[in-house]
C-alpha atoms as a PDB file:
ATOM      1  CA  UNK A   1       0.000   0.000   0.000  1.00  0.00           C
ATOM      2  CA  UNK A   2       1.154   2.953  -0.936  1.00  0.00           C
ATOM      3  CA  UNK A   3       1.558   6.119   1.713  1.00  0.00           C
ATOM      4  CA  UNK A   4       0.497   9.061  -0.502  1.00  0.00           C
ATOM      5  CA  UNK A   5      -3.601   8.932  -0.772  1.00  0.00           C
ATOM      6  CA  UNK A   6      -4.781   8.411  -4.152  1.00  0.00           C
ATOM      7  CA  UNK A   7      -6.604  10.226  -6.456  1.00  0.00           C
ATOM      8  CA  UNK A   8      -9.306   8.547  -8.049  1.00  0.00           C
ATOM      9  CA  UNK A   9     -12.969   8.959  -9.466  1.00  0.00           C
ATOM     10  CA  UNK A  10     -16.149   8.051  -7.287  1.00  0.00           C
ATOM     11  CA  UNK A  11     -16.746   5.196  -9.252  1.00  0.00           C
ATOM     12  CA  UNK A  12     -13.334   3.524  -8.632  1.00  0.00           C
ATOM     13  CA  UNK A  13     -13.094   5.145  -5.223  1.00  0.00           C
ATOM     14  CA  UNK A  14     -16.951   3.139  -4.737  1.00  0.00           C
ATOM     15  CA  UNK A  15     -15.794   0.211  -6.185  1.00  0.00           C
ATOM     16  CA  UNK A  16     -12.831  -0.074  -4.067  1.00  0.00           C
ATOM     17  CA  UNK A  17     -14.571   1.071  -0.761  1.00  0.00           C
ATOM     18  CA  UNK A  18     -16.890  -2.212  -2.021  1.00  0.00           C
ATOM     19  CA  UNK A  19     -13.758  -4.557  -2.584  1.00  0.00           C
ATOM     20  CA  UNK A  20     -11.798  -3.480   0.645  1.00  0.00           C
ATOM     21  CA  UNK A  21     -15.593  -3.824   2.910  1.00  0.00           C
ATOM     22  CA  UNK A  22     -16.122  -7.702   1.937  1.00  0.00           C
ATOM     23  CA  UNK A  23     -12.333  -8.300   2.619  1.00  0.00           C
ATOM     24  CA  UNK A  24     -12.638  -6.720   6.157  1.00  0.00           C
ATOM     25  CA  UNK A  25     -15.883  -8.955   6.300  1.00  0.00           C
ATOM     26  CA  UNK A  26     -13.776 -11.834   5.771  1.00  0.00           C
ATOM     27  CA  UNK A  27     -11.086 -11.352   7.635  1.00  0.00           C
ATOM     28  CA  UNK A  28     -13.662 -10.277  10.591  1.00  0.00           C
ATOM     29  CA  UNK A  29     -15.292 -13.795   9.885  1.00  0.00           C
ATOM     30  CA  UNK A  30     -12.103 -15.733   9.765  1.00  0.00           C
ATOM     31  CA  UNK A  31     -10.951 -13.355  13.223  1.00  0.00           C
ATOM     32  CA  UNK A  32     -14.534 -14.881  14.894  1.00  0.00           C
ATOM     33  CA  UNK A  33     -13.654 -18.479  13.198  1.00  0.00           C
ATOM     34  CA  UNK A  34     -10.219 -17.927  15.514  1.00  0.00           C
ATOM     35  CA  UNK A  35     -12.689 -17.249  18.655  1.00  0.00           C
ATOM     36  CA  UNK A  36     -10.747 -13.908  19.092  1.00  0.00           C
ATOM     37  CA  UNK A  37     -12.922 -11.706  21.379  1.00  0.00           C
ATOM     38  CA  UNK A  38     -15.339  -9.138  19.198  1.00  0.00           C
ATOM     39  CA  UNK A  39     -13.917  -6.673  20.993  1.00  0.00           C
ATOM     40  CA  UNK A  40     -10.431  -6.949  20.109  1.00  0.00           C
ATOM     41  CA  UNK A  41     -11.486  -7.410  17.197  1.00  0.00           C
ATOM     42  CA  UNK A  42     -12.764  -4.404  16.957  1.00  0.00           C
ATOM     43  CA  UNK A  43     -10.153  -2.282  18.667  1.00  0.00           C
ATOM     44  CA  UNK A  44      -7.260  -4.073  16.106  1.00  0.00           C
ATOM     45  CA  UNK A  45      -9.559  -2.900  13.203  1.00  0.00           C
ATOM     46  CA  UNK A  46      -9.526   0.773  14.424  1.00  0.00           C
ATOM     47  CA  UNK A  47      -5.723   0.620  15.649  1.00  0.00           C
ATOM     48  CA  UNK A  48      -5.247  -0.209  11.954  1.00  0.00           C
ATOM     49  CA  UNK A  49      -7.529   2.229  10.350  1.00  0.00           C
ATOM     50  CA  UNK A  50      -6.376   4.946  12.925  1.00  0.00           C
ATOM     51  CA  UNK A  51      -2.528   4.249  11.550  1.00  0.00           C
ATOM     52  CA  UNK A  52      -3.634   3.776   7.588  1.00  0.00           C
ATOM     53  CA  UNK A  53      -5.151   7.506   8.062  1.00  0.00           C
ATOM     54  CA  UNK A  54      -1.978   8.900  10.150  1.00  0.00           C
ATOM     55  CA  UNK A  55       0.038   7.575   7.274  1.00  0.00           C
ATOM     56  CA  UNK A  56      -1.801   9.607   4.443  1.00  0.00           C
ATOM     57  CA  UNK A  57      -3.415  12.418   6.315  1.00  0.00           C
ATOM     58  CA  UNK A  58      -2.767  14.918   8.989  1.00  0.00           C
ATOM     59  CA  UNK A  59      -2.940  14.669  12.416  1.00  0.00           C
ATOM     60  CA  UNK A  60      -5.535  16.857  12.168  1.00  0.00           C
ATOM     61  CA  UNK A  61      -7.670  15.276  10.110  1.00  0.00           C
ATOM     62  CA  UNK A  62      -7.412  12.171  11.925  1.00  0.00           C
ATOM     63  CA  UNK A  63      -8.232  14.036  14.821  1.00  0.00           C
ATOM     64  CA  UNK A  64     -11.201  15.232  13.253  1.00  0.00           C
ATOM     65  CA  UNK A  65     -12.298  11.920  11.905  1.00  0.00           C
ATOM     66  CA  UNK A  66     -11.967  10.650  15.758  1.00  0.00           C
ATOM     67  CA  UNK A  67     -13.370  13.396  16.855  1.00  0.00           C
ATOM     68  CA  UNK A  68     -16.896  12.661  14.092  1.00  0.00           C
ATOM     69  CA  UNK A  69     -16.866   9.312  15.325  1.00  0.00           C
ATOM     70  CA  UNK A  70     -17.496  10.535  19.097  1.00  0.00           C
ATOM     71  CA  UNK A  71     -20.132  12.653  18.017  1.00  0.00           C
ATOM     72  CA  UNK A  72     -21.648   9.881  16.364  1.00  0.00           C
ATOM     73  CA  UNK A  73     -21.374   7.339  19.376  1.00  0.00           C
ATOM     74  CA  UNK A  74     -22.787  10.006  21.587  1.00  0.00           C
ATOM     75  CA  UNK A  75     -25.723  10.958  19.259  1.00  0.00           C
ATOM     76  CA  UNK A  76     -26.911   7.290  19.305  1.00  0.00           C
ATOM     77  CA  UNK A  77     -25.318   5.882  16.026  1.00  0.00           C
ATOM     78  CA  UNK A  78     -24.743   2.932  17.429  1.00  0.00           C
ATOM     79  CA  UNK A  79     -28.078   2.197  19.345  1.00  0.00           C
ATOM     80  CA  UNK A  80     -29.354   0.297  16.077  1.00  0.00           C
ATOM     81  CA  UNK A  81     -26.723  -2.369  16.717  1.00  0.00           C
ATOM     82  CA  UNK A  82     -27.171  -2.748  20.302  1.00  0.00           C
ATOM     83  CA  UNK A  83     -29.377  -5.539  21.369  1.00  0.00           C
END
């Protein structure tokens, strides 16, 4: 992967959202097949994300993606998924 973010059109920058979701989706499944907890899961999924965007953005922006996803958790984004 390269470190400098790539510039692309929506369609490719869809498709590839697309391809990179169902090979988190398996690599989630195999993680769950490996009876790791969901949790750590989770947090090694936003460890990696969280370094992936410190290697092609600014701090800040990272910061500011962080700072959207608090929002988000505290404005009941997740509630659908809770049981």
């Amino acid at each position: 992967m390269s470190d400098t973010p790539i510039v692309q059109s929506a369609a490719e920058a869809k498709a590839d959202l697309e391809r990179a979701g169902r090979m988190l989706e398996d690599a989630i499944q195999a993680m769950r097949k490996a009876n790791i907890a969901p949790h750590l899961v989770a947090t090694a999924l936003l460890g990696g994300a969280v370094h992936i965007l410190g290697r092609v953005s600014t701090e800040e922006s990272v910061i500011q993606v962080l700072q959207n996803a608090i929002a988000g958790v505290r404005g009941g984004d997740l509630r659908r998924f809770q049981r």
